[in-house]
PDB file of N, CA and C in Angstrom:
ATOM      1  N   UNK A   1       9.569 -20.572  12.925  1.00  0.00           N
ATOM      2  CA  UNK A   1       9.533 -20.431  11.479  1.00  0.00           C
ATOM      3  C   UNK A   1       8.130 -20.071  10.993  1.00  0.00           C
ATOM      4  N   UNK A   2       7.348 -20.521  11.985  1.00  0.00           N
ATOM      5  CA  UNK A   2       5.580 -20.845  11.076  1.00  0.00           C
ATOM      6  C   UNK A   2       5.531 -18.798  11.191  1.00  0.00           C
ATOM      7  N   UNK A   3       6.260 -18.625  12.808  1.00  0.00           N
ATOM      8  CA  UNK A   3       5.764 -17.337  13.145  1.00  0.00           C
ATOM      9  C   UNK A   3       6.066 -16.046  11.854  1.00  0.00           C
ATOM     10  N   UNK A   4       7.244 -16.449  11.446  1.00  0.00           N
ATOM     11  CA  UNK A   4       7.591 -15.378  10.642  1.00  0.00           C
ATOM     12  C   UNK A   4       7.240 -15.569   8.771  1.00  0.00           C
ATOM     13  N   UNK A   5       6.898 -16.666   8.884  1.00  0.00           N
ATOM     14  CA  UNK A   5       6.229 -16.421   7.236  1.00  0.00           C
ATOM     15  C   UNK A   5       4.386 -16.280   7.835  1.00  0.00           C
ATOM     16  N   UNK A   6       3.628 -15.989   9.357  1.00  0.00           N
ATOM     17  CA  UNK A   6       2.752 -15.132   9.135  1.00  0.00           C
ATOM     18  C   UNK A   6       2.677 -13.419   9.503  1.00  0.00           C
ATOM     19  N   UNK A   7       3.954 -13.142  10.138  1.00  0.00           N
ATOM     20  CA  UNK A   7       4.018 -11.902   9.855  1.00  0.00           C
ATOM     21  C   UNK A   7       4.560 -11.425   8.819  1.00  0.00           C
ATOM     22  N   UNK A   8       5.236 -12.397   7.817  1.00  0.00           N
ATOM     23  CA  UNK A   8       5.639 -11.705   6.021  1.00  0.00           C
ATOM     24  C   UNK A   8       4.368 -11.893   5.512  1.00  0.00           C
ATOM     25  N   UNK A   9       3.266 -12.305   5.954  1.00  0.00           N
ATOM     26  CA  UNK A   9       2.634 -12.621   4.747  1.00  0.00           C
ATOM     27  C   UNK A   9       1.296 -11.606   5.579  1.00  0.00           C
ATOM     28  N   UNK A  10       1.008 -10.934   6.656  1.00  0.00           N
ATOM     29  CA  UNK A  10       0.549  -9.626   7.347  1.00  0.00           C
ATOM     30  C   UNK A  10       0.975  -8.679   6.027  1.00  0.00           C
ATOM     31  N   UNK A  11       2.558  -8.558   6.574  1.00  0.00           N
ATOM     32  CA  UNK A  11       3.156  -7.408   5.689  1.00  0.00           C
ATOM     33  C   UNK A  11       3.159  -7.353   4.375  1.00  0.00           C
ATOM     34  N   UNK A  12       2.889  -8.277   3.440  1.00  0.00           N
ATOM     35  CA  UNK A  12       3.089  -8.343   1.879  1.00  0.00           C
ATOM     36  C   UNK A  12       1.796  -7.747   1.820  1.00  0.00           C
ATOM     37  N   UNK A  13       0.714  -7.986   2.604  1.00  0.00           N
ATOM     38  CA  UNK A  13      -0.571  -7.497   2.438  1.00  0.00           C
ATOM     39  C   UNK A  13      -0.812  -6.066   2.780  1.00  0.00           C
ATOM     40  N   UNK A  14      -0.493  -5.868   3.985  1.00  0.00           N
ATOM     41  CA  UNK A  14      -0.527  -4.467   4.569  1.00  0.00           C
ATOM     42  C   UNK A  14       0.729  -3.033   4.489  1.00  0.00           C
ATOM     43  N   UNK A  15       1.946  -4.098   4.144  1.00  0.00           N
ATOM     44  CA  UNK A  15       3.201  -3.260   3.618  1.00  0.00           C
ATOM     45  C   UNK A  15       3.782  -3.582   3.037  1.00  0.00           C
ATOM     46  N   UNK A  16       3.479  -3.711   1.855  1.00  0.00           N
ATOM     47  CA  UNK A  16       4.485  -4.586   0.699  1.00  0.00           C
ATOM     48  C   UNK A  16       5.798  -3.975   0.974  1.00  0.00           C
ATOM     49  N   UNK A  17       6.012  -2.704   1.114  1.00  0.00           N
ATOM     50  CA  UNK A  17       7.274  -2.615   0.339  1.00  0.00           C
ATOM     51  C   UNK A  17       8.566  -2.989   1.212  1.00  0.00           C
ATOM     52  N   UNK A  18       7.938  -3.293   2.764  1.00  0.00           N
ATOM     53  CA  UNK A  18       8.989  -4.437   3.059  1.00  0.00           C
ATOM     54  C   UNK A  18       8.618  -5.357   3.824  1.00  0.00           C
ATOM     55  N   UNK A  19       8.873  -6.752   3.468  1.00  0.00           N
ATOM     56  CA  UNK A  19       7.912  -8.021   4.363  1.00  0.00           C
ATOM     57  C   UNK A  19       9.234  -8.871   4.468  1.00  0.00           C
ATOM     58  N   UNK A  20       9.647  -8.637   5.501  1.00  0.00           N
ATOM     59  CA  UNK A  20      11.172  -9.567   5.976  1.00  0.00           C
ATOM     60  C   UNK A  20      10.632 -10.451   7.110  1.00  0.00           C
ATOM     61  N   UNK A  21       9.543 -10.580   7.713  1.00  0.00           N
ATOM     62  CA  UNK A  21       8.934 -11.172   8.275  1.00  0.00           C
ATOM     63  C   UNK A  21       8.703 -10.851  10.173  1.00  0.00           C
ATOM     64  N   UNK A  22       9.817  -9.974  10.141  1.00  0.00           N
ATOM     65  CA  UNK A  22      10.184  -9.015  11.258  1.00  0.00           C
ATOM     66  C   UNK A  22       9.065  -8.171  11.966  1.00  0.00           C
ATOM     67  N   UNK A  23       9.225  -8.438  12.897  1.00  0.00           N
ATOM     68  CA  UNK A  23       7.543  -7.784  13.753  1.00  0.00           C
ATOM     69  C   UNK A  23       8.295  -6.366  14.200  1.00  0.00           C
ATOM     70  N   UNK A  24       8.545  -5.266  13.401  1.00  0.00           N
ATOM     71  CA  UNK A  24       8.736  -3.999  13.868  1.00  0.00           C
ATOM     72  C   UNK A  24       7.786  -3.420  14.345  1.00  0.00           C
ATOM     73  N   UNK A  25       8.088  -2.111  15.016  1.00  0.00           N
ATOM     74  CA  UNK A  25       7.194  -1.138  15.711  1.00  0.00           C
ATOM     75  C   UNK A  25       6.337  -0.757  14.391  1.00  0.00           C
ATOM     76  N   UNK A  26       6.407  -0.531  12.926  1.00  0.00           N
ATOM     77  CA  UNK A  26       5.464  -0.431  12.200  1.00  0.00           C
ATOM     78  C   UNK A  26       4.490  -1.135  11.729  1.00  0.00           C
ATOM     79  N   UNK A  27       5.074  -2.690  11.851  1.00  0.00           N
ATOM     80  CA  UNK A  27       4.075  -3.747  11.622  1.00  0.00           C
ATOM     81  C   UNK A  27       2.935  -3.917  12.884  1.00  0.00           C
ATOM     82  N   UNK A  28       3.515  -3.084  14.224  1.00  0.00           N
ATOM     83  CA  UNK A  28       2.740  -3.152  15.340  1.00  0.00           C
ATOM     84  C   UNK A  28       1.665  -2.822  15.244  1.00  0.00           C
ATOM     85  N   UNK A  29       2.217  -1.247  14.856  1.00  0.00           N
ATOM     86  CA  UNK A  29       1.359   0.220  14.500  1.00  0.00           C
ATOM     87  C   UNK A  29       0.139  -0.071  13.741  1.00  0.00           C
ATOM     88  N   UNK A  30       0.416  -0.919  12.309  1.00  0.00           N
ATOM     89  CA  UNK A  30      -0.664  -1.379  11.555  1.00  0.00           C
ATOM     90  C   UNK A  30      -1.765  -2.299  11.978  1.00  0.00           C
ATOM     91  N   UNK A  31      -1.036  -3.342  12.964  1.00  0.00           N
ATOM     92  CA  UNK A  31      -1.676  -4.092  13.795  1.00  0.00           C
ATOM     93  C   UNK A  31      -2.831  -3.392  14.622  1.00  0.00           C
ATOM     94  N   UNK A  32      -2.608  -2.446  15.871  1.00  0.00           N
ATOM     95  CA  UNK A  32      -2.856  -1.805  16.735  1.00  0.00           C
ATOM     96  C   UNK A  32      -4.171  -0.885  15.978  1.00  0.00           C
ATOM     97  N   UNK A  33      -3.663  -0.513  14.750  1.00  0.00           N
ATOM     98  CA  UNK A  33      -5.031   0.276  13.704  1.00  0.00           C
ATOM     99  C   UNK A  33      -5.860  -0.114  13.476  1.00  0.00           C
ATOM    100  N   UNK A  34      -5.457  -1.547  12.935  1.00  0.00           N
ATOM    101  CA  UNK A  34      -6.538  -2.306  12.332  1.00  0.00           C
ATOM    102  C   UNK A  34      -7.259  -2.813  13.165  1.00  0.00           C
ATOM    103  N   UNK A  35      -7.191  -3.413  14.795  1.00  0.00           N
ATOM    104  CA  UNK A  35      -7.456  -3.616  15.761  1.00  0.00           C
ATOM    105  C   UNK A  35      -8.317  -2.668  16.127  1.00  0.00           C
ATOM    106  N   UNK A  36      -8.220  -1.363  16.459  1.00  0.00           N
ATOM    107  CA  UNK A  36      -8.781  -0.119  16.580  1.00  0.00           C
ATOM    108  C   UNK A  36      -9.981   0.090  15.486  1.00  0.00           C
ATOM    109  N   UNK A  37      -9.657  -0.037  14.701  1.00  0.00           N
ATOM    110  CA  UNK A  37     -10.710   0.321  13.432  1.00  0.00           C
ATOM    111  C   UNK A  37     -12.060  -0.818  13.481  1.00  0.00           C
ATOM    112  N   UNK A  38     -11.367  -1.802  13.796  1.00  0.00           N
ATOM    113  CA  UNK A  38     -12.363  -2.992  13.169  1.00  0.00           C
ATOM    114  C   UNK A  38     -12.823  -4.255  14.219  1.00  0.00           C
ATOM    115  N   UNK A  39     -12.257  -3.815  15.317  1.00  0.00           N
ATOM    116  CA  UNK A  39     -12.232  -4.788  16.813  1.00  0.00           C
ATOM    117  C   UNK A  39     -11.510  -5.989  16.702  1.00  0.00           C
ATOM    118  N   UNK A  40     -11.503  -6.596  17.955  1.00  0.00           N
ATOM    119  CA  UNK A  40     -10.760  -8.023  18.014  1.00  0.00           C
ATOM    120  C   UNK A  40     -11.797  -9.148  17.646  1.00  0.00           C
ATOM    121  N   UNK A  41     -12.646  -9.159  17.332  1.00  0.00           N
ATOM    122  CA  UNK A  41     -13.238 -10.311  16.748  1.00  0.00           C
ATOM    123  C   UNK A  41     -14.402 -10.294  16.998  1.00  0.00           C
TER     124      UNK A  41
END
């Protein structure tokens, strides 16, 4: 449960226009960018 209200709440931020809490290949994609762009920590 904890897992999927923090990937709705990833997506309300990064894709509002749909945050079902669902780790799709687009929520990956955004992941994988932002990762890319800005490093792992």
């Amino acid at each position: 449960m904890q897992q999927i209200r923090v990937i709705a709440a990833f997506q309300m931020h990064f894709r509002p226009a749909r945050w079902d809490g669902i780790a799709d290949a687009e929520s990956q994609a955004i992941a994988e960018a932002l990762l890319e762009k800005y490093g792992q920590g």
